[in-house]
Every structure is written in structure tokens, then in C-alpha cells.
N, C-alpha and C. Protein backbone atom coordinates (compact mmCIF):
# COMPACT_ATOMS: atom_id res chain seq x y z
N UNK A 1 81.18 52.82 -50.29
CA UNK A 1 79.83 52.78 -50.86
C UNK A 1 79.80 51.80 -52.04
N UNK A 2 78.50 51.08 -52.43
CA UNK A 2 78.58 49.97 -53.22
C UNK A 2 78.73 51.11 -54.44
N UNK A 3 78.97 50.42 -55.42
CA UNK A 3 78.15 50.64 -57.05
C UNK A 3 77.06 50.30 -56.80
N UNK A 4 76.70 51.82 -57.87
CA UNK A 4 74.89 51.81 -57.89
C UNK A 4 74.21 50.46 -58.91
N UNK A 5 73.56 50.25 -59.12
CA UNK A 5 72.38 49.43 -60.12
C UNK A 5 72.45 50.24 -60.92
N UNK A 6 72.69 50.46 -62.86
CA UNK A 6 72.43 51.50 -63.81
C UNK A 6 70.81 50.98 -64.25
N UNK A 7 70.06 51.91 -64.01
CA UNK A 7 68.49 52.03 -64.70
C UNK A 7 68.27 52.21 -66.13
N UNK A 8 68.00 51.49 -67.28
CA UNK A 8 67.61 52.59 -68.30
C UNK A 8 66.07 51.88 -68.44
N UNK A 9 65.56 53.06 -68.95
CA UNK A 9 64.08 52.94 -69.54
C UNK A 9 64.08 52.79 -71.11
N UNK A 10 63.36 52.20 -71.62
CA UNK A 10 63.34 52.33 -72.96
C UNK A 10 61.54 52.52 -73.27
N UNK A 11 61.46 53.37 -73.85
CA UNK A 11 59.78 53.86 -74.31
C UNK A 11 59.90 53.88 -75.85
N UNK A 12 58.55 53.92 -76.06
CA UNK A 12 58.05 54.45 -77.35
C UNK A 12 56.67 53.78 -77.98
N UNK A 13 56.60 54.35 -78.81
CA UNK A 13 54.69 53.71 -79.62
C UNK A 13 55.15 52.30 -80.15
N UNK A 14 53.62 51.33 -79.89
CA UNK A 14 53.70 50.18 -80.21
C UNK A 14 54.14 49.99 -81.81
N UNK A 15 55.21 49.08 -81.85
CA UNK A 15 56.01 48.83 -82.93
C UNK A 15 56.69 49.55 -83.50
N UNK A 16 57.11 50.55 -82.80
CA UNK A 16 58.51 51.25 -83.17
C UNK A 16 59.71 50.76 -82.62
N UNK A 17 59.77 49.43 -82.35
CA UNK A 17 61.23 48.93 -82.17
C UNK A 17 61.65 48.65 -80.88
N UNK A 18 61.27 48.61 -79.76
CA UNK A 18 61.78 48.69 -78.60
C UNK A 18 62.28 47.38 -78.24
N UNK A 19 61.39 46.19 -78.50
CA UNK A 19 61.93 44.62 -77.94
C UNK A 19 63.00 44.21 -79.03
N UNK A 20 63.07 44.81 -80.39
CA UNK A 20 64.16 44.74 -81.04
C UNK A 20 65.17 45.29 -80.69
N UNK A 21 65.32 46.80 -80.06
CA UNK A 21 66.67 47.36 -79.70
C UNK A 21 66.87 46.52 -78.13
N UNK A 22 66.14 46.28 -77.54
CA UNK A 22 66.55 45.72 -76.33
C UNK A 22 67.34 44.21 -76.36
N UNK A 23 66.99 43.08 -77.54
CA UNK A 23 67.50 42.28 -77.60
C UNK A 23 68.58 42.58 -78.05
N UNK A 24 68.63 43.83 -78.75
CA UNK A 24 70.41 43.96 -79.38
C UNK A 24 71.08 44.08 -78.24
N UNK A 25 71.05 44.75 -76.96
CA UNK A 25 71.46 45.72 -76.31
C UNK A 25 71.72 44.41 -75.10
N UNK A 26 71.31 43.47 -75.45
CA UNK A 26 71.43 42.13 -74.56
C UNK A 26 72.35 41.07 -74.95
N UNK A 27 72.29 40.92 -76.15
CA UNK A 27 73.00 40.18 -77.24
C UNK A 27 74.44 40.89 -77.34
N UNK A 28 74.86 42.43 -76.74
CA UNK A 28 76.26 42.89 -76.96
C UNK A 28 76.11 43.38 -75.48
N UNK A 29 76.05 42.79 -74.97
CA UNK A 29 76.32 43.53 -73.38
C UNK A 29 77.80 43.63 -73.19
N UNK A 30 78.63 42.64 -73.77
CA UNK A 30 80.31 43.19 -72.87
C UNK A 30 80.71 42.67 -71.87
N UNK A 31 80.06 41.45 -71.37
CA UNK A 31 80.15 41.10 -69.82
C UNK A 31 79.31 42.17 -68.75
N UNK A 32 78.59 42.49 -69.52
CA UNK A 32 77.58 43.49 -68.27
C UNK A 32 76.31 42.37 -68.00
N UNK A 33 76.05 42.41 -66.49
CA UNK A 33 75.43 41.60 -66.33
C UNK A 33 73.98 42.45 -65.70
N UNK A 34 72.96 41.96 -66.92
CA UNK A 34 71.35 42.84 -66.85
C UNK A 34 70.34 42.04 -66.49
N UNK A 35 69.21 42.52 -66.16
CA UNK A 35 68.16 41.92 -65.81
C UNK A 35 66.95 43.21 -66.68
N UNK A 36 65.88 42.38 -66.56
CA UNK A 36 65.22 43.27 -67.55
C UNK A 36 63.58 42.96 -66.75
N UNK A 37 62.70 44.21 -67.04
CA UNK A 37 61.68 44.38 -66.94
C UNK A 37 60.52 44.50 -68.05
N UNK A 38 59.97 43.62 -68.46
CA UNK A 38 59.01 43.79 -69.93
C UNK A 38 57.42 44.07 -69.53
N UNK A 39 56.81 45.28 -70.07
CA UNK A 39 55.67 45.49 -69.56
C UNK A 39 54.59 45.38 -70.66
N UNK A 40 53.60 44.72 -70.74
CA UNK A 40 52.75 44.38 -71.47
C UNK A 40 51.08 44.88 -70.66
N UNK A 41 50.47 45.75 -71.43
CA UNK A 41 49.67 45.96 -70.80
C UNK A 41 48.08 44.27 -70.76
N UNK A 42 48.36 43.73 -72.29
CA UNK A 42 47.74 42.82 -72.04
C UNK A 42 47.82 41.50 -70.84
N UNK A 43 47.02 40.35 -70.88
CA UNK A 43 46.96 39.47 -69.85
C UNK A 43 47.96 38.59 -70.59
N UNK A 44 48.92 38.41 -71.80
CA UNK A 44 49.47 37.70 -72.72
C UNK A 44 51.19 38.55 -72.82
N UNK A 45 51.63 38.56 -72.25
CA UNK A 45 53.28 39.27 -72.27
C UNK A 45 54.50 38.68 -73.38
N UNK A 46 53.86 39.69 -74.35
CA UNK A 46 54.35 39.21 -76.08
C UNK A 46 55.65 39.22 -75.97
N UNK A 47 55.79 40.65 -75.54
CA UNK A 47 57.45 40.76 -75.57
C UNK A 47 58.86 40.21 -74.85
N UNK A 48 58.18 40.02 -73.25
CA UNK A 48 58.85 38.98 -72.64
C UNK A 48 59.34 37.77 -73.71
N UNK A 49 57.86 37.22 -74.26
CA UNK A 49 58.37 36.03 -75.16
C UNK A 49 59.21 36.28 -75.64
N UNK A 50 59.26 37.19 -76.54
CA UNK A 50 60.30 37.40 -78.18
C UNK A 50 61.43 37.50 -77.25
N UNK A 51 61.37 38.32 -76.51
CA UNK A 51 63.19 38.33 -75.29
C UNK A 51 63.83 37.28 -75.03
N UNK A 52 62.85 36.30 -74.03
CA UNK A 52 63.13 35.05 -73.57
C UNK A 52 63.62 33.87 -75.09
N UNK A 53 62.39 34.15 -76.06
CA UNK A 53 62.99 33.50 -77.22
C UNK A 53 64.15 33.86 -77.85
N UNK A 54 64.66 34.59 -77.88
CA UNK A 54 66.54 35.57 -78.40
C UNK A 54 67.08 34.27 -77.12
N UNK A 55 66.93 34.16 -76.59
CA UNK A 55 68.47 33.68 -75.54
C UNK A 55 68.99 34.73 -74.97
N UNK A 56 68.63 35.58 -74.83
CA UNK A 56 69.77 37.10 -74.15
C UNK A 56 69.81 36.90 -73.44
N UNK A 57 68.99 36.82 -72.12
CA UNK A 57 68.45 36.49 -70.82
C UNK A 57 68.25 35.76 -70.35
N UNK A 58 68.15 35.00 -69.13
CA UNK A 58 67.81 33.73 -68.56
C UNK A 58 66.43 34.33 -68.27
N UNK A 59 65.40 33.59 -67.84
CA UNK A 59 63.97 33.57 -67.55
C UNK A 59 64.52 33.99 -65.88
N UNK A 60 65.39 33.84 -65.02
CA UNK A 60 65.19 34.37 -64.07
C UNK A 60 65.68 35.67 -63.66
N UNK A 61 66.51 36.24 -64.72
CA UNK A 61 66.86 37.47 -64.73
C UNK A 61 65.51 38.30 -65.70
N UNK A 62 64.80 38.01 -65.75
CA UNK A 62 63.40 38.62 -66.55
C UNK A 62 62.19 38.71 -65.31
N UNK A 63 61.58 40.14 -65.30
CA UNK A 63 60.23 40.19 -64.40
C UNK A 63 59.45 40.64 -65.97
N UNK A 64 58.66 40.05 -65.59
CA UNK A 64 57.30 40.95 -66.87
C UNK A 64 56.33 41.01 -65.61
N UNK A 65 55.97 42.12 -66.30
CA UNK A 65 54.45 42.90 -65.59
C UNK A 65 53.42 43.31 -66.72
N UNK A 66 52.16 42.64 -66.54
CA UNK A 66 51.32 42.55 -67.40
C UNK A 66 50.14 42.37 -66.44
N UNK A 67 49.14 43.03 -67.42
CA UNK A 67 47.67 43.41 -67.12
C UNK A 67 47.65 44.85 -66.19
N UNK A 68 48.54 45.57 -67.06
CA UNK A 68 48.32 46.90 -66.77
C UNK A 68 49.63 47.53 -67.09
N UNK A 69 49.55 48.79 -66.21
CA UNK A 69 50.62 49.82 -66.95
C UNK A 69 51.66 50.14 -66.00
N UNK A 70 52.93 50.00 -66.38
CA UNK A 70 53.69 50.48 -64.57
C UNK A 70 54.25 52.04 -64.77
N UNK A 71 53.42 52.67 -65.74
CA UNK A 71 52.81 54.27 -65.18
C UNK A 71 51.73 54.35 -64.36
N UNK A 72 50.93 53.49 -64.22
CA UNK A 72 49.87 54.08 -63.51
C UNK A 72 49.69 52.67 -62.34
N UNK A 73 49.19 51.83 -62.78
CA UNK A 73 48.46 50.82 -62.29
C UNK A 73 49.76 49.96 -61.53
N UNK A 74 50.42 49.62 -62.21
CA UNK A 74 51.61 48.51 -61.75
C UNK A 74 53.05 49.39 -61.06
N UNK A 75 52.67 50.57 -60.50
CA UNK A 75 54.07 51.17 -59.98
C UNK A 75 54.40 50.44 -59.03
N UNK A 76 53.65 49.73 -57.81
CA UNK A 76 53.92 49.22 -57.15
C UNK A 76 54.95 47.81 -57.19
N UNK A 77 54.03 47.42 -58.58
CA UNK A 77 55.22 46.09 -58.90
C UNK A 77 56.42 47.01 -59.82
N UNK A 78 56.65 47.60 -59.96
CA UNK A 78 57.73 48.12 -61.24
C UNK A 78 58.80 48.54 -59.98
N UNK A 79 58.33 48.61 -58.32
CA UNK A 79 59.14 48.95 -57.52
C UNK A 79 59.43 47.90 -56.81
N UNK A 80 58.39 46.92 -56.42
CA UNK A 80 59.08 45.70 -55.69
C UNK A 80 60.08 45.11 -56.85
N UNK A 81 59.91 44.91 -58.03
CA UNK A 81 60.77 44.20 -59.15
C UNK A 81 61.97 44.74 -59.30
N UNK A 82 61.98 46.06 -59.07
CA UNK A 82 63.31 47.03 -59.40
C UNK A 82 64.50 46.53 -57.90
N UNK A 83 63.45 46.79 -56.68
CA UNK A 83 63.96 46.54 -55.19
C UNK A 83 64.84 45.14 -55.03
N UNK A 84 63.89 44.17 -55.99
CA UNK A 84 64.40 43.19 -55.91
C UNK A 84 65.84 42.45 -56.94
N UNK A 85 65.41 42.92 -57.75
CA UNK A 85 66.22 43.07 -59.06
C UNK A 85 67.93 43.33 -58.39
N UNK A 86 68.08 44.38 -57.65
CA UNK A 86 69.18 45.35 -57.08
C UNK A 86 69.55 44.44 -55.99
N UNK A 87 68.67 44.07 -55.10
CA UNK A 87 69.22 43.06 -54.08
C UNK A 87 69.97 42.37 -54.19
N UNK A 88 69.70 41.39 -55.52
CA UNK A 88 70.05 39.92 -55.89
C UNK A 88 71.90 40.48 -55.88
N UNK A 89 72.22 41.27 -56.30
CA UNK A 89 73.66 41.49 -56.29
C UNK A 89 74.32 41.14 -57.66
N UNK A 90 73.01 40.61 -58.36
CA UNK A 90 73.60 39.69 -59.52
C UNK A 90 73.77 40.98 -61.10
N UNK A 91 73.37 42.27 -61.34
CA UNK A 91 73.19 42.59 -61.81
C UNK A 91 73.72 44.03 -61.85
N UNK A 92 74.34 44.30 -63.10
CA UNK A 92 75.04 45.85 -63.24
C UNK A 92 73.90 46.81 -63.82
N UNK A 93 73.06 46.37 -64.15
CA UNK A 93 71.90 47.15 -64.76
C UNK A 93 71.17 46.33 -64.70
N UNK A 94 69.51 47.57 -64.68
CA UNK A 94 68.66 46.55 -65.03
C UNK A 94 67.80 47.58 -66.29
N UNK A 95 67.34 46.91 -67.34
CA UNK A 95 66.50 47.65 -68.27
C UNK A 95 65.38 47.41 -68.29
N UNK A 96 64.16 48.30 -68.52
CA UNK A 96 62.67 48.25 -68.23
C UNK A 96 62.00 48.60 -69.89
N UNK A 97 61.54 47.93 -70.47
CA UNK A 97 60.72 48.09 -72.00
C UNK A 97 59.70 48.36 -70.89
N UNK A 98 59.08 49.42 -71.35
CA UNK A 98 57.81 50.14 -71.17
C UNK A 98 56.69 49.76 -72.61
N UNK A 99 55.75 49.30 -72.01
CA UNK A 99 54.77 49.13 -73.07
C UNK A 99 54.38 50.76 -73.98
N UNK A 100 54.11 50.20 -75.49
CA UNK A 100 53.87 50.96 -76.16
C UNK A 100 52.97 52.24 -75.41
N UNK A 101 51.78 52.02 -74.95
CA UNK A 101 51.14 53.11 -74.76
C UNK A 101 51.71 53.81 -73.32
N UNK A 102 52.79 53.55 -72.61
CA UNK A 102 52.71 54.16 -71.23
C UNK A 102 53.44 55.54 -71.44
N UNK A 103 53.04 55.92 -70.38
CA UNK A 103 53.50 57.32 -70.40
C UNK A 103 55.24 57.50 -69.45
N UNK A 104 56.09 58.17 -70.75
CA UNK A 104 57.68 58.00 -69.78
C UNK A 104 58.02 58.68 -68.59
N UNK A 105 57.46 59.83 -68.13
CA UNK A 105 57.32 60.51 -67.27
C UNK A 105 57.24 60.00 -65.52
N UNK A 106 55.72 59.52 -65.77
CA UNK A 106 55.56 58.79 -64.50
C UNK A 106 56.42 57.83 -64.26
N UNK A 107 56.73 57.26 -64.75
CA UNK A 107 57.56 55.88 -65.09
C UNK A 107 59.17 56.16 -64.29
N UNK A 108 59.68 57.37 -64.97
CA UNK A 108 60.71 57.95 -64.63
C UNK A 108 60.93 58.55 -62.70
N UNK A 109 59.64 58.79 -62.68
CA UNK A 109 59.21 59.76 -61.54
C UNK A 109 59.15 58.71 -60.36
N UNK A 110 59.20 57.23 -61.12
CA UNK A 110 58.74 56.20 -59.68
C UNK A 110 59.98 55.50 -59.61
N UNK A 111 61.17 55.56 -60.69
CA UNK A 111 62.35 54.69 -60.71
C UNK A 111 62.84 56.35 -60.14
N UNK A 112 62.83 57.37 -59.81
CA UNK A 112 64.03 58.12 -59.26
C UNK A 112 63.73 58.31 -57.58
N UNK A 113 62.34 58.19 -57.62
CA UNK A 113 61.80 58.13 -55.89
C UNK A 113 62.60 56.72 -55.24
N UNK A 114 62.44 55.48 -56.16
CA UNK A 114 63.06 54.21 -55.90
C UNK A 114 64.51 54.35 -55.68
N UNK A 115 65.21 54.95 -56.46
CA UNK A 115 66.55 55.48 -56.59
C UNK A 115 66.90 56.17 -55.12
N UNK A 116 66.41 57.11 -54.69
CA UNK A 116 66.62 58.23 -53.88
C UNK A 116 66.11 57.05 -52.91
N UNK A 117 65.48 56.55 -52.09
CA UNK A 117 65.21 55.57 -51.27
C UNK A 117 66.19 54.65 -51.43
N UNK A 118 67.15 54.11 -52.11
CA UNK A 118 68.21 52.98 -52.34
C UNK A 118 69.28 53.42 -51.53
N UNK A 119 69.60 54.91 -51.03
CA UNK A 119 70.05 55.31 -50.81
C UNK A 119 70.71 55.29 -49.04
N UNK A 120 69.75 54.50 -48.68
CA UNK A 120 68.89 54.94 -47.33
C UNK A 120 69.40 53.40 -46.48
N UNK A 121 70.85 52.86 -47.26
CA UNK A 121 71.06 51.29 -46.80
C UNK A 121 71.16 50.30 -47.74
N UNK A 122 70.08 50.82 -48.31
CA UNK A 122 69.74 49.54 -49.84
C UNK A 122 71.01 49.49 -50.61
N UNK A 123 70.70 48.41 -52.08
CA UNK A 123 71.76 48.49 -52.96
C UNK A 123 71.46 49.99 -53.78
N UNK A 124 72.37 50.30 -53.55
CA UNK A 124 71.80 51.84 -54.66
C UNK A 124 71.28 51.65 -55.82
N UNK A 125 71.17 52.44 -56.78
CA UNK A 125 70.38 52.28 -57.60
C UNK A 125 70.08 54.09 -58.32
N UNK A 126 70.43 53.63 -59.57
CA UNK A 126 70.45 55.03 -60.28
C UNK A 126 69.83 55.02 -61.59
N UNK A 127 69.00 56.22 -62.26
CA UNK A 127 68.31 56.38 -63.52
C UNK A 127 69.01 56.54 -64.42
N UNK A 128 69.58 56.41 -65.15
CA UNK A 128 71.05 56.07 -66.15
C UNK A 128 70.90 56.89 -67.45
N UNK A 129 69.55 56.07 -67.86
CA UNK A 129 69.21 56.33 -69.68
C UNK A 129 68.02 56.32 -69.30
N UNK A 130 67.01 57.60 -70.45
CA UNK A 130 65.79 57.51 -71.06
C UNK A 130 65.88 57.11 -72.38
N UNK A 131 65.31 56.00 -73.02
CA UNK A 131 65.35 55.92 -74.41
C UNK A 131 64.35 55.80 -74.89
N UNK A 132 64.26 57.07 -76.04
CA UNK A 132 62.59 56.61 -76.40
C UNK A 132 63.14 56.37 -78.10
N UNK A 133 62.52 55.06 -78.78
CA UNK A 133 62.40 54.62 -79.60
C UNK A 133 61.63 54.90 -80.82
N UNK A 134 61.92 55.31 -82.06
CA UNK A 134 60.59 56.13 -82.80
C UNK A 134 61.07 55.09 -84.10
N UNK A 135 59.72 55.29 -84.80
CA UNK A 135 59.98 54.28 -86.04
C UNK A 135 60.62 55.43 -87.27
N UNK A 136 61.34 55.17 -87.71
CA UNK A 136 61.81 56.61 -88.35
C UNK A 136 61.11 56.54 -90.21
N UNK A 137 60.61 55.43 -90.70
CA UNK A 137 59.70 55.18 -91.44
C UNK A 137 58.05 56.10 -91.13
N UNK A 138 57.88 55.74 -90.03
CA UNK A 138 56.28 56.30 -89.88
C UNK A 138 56.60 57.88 -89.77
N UNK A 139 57.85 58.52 -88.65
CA UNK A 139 58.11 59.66 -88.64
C UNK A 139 57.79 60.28 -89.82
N UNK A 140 58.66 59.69 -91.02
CA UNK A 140 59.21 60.44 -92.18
C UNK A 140 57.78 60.70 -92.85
N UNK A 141 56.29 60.17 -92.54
CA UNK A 141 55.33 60.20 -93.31
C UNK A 141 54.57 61.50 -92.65
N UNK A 142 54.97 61.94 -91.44
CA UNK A 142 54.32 63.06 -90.24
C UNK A 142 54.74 64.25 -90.97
């Protein structure tokens, strides 16, 4: 049986850190070789930029999905991208920044259906990490 694809998600509220911990997490990979998913609900995919601008990533190991949400609206692409992502062979993980407002749940619920279908022939493919990101400044004011 191959090695699976490792999944992590990374969530949390807009500007609590997420395209910052993800460039770290790119910038010390170890020889792990990632591909990444950046979701922007606007028509303008900010964070892709700031990624692509770090150097972590090559632009072809990057999908962004923008003009909507891949909780709700974009599952379909958050699954061809993932499907495809795993194919390429090129990749030990792939990580998904979830835009600030999406919800982690659904999100989770469409990468483990994807998972459980990988199963079936495909490159496998497994949900690894949930990471949700909090600003621990704004916390401390709650």
C-alpha cells in the first residue's frame, strides 16, 4: 500500500495568524515536500500572495480558491484540488489555510469523505491536523 498524502487544515478568524504560521511551517519543512491550498473568500487571493511572496512554495505547488468558501460553495474545488494535489506523487502533505470566516467542520467533513474515497485505488490520503489559530492578544481582552 502507498503512503497516504498527510492533510492538515489550518482555521481561524481573520488576522489571527494563519498565512503567518503557514509560511513558517513551509520555510522549516525538513525535506517534506507540501503543496498548499489558500482560500480567500474575495475575487483578490491576498494570502496566496503573501505565500507565493515568502518563496516557500513554488506557484505550482499552490491552488487558491477564491470567490467563495470551500465550506460551503467551493467543496467541489477543495476536492478536485485535494484529488489532484495527491495524484501528482509530488507531495508528502498538503496544507489548506481556510479563510478567516469559514466554518472548520464542514471543511473537515469534505477532506475525510475525500480521504475515505482515496482509498478505493487512488493515492490515499489522510486528515492529519486540525489547526485552529487564535490571536492570543485579542483572546486576552474576551
Amino acid at each position: 500500500m502507498k503512503k497516504p498524502v498527510k492533510i492538515a487544515l489550518i482555521t481561524g478568524y481573520l488576522g489571527a495568524g494563519k498565512t503567518t504560521l503557514l509560511n513558517h511551517i513551509l520555510a522549516n519543512t525538513d525535506g517534506i515536500r507540501a503543496a498548499v491550498i489558500v482560500n480567500d473568500i474575495g475575487e483578490v487571493n491576498i494570502d496566496a500572495e503573501l505565500v507565493e511572496k515568502s518563496g516557500a512554495v513554488e506557484r505550482n505547488d499552490m491552488v487558491p480558491r477564491m470567490n467563495g468558501c470551500i465550506c460551503c460553495t467551493l467543496k467541489d474545488d477543495l476536492a478536485e484540488g485535494l484529488r489532484r494535489l495527491a495524484a501528482s506523487g509530488k507531495f508528502d502533505y498538503i496544507i489548506i489555510e481556510a479563510s478567516g470566516i469559514c466554518e472548520p467542520l464542514p471543511i473537515a467533513q469534505t477532506i475525510a469523505l475525500i480521504c475515505e474515497e482515496s482509498t478505493d485505488g487512488g493515492i490515499p490520503m489522510v486528515l492529519d491536523n486540525i489547526v485552529a489559530v487564535v490571536d492570543a492578544a485579542r483572546m486576552r481582552s474576551f
